[in-house]
PDB file of N, CA and C in Angstrom:
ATOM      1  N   UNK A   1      13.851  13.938   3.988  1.00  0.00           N
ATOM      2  CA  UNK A   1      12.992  13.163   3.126  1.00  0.00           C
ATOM      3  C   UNK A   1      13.429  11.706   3.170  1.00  0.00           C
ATOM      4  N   UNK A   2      12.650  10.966   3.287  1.00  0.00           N
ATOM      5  CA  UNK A   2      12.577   9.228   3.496  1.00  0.00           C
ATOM      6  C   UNK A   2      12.310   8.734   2.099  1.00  0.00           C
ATOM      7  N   UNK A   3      12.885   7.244   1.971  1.00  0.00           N
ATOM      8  CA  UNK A   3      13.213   6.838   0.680  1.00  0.00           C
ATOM      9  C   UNK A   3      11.977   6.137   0.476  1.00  0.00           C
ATOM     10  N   UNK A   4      11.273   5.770  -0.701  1.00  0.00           N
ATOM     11  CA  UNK A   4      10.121   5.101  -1.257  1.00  0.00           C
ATOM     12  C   UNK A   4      10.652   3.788  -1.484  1.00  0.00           C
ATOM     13  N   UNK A   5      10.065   2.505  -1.017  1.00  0.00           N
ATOM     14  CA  UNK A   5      10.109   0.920  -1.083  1.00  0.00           C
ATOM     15  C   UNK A   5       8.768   0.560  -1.689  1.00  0.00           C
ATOM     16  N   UNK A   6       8.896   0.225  -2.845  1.00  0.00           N
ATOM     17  CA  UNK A   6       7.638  -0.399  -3.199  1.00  0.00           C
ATOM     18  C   UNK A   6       8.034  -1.887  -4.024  1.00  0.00           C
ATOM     19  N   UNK A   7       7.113  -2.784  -3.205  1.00  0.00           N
ATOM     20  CA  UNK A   7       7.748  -3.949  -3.667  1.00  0.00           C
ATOM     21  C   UNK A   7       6.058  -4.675  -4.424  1.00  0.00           C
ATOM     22  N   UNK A   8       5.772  -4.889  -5.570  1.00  0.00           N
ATOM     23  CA  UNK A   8       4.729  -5.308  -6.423  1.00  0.00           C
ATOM     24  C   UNK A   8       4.846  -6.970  -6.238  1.00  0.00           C
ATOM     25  N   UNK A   9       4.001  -7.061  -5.403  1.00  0.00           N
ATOM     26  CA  UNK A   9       3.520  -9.089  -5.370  1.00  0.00           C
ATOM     27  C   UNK A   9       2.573  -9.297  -5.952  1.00  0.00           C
ATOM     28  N   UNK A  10       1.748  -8.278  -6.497  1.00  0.00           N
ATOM     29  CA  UNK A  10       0.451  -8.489  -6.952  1.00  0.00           C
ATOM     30  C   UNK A  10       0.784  -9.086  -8.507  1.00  0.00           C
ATOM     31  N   UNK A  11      -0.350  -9.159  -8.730  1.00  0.00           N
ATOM     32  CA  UNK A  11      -0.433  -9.481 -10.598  1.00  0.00           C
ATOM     33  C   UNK A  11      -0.796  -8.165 -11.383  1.00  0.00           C
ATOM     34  N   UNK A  12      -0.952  -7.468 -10.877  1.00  0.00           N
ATOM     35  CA  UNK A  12      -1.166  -5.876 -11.230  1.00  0.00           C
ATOM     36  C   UNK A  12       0.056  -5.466 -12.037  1.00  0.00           C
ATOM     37  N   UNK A  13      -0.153  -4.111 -13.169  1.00  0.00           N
ATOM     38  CA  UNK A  13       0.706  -3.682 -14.163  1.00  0.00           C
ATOM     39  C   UNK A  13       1.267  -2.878 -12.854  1.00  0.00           C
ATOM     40  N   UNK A  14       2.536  -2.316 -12.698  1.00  0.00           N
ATOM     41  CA  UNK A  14       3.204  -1.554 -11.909  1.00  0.00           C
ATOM     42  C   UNK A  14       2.571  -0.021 -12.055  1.00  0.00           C
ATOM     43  N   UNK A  15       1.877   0.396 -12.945  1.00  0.00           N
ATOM     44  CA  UNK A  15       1.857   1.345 -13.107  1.00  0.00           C
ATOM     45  C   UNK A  15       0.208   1.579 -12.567  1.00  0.00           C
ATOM     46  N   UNK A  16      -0.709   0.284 -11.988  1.00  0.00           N
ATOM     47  CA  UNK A  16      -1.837   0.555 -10.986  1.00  0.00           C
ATOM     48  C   UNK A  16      -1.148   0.520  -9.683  1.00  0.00           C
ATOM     49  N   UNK A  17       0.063  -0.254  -9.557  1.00  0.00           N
ATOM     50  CA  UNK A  17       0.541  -0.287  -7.711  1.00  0.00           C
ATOM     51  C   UNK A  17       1.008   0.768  -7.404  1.00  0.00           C
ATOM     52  N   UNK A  18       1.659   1.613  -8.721  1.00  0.00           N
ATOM     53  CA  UNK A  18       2.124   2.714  -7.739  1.00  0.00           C
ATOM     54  C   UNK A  18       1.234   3.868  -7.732  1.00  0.00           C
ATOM     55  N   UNK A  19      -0.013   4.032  -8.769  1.00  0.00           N
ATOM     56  CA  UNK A  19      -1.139   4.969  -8.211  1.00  0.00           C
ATOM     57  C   UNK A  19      -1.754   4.619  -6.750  1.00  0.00           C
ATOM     58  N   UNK A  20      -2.271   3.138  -6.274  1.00  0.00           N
ATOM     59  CA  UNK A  20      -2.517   2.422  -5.378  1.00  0.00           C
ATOM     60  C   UNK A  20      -1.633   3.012  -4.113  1.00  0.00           C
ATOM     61  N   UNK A  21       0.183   3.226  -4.589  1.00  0.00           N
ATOM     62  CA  UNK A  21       0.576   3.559  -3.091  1.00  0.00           C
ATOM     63  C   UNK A  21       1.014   5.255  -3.271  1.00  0.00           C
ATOM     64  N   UNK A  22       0.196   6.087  -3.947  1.00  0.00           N
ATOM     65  CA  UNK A  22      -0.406   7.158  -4.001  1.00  0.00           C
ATOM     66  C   UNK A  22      -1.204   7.784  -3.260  1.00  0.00           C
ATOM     67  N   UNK A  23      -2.436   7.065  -3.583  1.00  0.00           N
ATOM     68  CA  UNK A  23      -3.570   7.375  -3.038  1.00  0.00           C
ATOM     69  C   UNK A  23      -3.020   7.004  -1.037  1.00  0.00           C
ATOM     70  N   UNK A  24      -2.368   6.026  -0.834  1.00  0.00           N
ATOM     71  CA  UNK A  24      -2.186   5.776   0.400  1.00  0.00           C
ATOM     72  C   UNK A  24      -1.163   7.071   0.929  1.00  0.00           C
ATOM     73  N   UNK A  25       0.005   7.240   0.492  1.00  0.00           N
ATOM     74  CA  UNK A  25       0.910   8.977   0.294  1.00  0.00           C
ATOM     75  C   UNK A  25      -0.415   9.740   0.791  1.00  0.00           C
ATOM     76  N   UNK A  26      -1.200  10.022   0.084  1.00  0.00           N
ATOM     77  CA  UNK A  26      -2.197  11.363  -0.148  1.00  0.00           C
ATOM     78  C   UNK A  26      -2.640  11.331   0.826  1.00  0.00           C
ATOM     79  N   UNK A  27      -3.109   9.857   1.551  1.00  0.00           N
ATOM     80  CA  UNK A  27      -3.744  10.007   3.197  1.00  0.00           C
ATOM     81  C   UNK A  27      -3.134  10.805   3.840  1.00  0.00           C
ATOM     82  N   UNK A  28      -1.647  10.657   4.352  1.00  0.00           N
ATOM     83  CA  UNK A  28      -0.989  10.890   5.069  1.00  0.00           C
ATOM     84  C   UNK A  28      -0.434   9.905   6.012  1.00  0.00           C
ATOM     85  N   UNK A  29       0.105  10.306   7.230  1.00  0.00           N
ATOM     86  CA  UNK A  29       0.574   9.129   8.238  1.00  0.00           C
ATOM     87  C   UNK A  29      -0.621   9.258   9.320  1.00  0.00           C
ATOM     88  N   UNK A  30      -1.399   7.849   8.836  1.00  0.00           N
ATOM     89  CA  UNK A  30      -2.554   7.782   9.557  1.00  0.00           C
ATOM     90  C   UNK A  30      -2.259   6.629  11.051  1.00  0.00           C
ATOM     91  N   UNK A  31      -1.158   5.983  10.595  1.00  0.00           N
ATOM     92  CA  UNK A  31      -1.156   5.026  11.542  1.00  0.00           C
ATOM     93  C   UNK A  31       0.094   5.223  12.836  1.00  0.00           C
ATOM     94  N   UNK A  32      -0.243   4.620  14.024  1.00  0.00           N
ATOM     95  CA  UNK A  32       1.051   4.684  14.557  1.00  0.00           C
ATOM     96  C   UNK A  32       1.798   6.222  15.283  1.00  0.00           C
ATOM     97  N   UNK A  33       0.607   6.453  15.640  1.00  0.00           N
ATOM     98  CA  UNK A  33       0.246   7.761  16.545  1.00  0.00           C
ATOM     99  C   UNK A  33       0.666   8.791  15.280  1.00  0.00           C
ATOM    100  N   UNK A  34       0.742   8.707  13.662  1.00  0.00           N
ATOM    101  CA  UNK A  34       0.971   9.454  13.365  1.00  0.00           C
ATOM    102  C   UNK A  34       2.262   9.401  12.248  1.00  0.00           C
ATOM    103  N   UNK A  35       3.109   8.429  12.921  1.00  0.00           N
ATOM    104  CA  UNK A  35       4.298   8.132  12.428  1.00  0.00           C
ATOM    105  C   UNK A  35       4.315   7.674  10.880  1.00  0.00           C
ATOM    106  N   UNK A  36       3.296   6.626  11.088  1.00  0.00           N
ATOM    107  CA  UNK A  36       3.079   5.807   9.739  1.00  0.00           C
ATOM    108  C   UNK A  36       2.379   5.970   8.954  1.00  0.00           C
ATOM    109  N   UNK A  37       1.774   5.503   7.425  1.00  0.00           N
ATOM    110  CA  UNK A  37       1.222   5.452   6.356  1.00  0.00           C
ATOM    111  C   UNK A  37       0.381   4.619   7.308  1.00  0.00           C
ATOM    112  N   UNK A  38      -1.201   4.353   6.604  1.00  0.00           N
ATOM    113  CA  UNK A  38      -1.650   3.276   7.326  1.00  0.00           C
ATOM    114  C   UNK A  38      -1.648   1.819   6.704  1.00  0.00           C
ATOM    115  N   UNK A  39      -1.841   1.153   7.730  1.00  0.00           N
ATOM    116  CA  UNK A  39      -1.241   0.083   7.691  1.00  0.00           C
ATOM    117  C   UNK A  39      -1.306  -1.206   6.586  1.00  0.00           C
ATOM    118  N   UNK A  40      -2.723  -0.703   6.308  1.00  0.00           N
ATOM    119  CA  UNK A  40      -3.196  -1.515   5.357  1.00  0.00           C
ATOM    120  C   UNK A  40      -4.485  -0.973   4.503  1.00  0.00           C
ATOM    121  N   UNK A  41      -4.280  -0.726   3.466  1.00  0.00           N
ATOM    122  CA  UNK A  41      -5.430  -0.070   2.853  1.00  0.00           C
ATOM    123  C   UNK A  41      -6.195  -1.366   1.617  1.00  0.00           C
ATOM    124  N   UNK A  42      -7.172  -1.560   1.722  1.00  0.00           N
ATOM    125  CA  UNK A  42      -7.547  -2.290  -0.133  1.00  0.00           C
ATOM    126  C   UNK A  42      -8.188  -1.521  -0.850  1.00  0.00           C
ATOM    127  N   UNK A  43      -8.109  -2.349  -2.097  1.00  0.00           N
ATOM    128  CA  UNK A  43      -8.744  -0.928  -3.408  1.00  0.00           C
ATOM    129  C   UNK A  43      -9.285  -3.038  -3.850  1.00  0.00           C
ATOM    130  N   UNK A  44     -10.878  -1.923  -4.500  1.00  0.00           N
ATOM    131  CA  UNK A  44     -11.333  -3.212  -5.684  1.00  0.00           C
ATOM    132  C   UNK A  44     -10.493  -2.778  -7.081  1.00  0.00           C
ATOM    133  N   UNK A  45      -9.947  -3.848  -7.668  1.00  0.00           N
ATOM    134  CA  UNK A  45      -9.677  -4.135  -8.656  1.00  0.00           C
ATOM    135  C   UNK A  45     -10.840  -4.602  -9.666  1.00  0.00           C
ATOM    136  N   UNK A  46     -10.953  -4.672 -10.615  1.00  0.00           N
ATOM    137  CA  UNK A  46     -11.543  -5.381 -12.143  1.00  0.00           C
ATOM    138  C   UNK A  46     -12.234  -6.979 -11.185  1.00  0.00           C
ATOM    139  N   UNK A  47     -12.963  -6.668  -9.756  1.00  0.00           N
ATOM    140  CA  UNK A  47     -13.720  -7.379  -9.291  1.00  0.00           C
ATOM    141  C   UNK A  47     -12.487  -7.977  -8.040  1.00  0.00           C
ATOM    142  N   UNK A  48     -11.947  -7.995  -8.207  1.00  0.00           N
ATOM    143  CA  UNK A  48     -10.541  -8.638  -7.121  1.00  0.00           C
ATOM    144  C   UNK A  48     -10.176  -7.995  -5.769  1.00  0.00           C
ATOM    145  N   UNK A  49     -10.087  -7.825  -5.175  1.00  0.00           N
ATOM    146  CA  UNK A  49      -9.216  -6.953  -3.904  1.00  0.00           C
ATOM    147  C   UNK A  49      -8.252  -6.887  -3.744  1.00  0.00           C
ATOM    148  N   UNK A  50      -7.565  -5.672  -3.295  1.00  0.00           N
ATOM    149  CA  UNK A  50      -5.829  -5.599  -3.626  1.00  0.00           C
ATOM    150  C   UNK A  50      -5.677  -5.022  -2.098  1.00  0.00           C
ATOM    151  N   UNK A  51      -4.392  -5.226  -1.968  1.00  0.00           N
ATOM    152  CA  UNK A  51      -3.854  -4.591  -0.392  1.00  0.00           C
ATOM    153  C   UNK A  51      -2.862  -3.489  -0.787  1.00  0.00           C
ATOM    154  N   UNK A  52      -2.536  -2.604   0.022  1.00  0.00           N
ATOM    155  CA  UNK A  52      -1.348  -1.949   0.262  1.00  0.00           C
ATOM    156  C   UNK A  52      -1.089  -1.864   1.334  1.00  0.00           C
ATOM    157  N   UNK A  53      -0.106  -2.905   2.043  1.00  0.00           N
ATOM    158  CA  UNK A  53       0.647  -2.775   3.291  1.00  0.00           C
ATOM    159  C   UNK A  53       1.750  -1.863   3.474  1.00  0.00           C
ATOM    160  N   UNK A  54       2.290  -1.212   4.454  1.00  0.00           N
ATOM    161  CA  UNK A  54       3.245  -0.479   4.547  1.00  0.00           C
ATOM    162  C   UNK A  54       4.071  -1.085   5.850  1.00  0.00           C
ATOM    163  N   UNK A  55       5.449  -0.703   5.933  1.00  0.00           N
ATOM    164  CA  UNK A  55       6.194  -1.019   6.854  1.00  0.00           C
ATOM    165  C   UNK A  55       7.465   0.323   7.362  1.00  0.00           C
ATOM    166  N   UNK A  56       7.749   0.760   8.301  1.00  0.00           N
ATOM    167  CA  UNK A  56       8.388   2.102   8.273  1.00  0.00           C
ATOM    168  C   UNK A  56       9.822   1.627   8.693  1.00  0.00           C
ATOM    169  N   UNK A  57      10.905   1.597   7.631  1.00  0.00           N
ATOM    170  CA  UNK A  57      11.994   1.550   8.219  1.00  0.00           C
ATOM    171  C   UNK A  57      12.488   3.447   8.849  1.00  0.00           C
ATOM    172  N   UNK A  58      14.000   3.064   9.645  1.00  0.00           N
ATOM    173  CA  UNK A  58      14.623   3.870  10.323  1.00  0.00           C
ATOM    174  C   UNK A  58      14.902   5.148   8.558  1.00  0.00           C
ATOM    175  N   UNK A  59      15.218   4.739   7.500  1.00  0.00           N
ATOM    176  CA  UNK A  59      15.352   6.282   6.551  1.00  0.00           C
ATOM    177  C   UNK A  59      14.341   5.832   5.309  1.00  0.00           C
ATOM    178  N   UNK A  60      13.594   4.647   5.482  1.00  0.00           N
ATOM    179  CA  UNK A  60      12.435   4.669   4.163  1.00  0.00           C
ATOM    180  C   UNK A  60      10.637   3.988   4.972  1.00  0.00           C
ATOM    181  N   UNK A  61       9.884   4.315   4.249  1.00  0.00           N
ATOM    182  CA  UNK A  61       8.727   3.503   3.915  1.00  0.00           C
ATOM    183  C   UNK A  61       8.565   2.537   2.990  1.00  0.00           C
ATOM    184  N   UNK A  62       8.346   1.268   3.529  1.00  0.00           N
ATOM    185  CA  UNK A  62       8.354   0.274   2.363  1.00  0.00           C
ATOM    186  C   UNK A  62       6.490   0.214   2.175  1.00  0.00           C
ATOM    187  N   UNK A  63       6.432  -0.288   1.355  1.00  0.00           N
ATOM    188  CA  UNK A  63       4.601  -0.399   0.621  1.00  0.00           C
ATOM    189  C   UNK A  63       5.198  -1.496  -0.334  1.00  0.00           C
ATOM    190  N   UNK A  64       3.748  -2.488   0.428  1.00  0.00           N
ATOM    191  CA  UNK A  64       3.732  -4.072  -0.133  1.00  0.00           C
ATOM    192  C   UNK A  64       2.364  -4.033  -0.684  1.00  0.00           C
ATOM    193  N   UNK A  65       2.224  -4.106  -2.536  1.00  0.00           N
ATOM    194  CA  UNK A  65       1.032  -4.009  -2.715  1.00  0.00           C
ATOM    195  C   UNK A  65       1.002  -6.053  -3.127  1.00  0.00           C
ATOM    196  N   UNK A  66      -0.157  -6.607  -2.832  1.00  0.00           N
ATOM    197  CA  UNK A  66      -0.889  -7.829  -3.015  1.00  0.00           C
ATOM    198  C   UNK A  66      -1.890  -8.056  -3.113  1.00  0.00           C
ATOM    199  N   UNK A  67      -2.278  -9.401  -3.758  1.00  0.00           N
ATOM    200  CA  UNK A  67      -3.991  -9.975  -3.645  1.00  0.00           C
ATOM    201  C   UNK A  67      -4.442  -9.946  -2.698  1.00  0.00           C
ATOM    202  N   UNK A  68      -5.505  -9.536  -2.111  1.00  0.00           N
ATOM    203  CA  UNK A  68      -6.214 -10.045  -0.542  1.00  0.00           C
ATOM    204  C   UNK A  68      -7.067 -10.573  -0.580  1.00  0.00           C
ATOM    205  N   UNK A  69      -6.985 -11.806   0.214  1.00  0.00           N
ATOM    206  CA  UNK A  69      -8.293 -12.737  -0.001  1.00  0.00           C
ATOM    207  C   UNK A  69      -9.253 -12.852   1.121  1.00  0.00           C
ATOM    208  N   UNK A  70      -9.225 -12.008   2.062  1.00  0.00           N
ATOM    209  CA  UNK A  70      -9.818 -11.650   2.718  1.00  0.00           C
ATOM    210  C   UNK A  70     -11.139 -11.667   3.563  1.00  0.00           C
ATOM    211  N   UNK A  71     -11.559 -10.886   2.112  1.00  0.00           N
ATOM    212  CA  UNK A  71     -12.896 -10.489   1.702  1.00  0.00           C
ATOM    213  C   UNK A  71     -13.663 -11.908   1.281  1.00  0.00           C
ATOM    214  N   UNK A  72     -14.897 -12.006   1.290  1.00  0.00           N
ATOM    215  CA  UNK A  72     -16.057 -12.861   0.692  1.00  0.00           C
ATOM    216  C   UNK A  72     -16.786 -12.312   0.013  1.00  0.00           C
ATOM    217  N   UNK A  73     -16.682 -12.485  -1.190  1.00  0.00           N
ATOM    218  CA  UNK A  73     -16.861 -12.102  -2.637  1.00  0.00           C
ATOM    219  C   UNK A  73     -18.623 -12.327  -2.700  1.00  0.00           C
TER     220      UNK A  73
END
């Protein structure tokens, strides 16, 4: 079992980022022939767009949730 990294940049209560890197868990490892979480998922927020990036170290998964500005509103 691999260690959980979740690092909150967003303005979000911690307790939407880590349902946010939930729902990304629940996918599975979609990216990276398999290996990885995928890479980047967004969720609408209260009108906003949010990211969840992931990064796979050698004994954890890190998940970077942030604003994404991305999108054209």
């Amino acid at each position: 079992m691999s260690k959980i990294i979740i690092d909150n940049s967003s303005d979000l209560d911690d307790n939407v980022a880590v349902q946010m890197v939930l729902q990304v868990i629940e996918l599975g490892r979609v990216s990276d022939d398999g290996k990885q979480y995928c890479y980047v998922t967004t969720f609408n927020v209260d009108d906003d767009v949010y990211a969840v990036g992931t990064h796979l170290n050698k004994k954890s998964d890190k998940f970077y949730v942030y604003k994404y500005g991305g999108f054209n509103k």
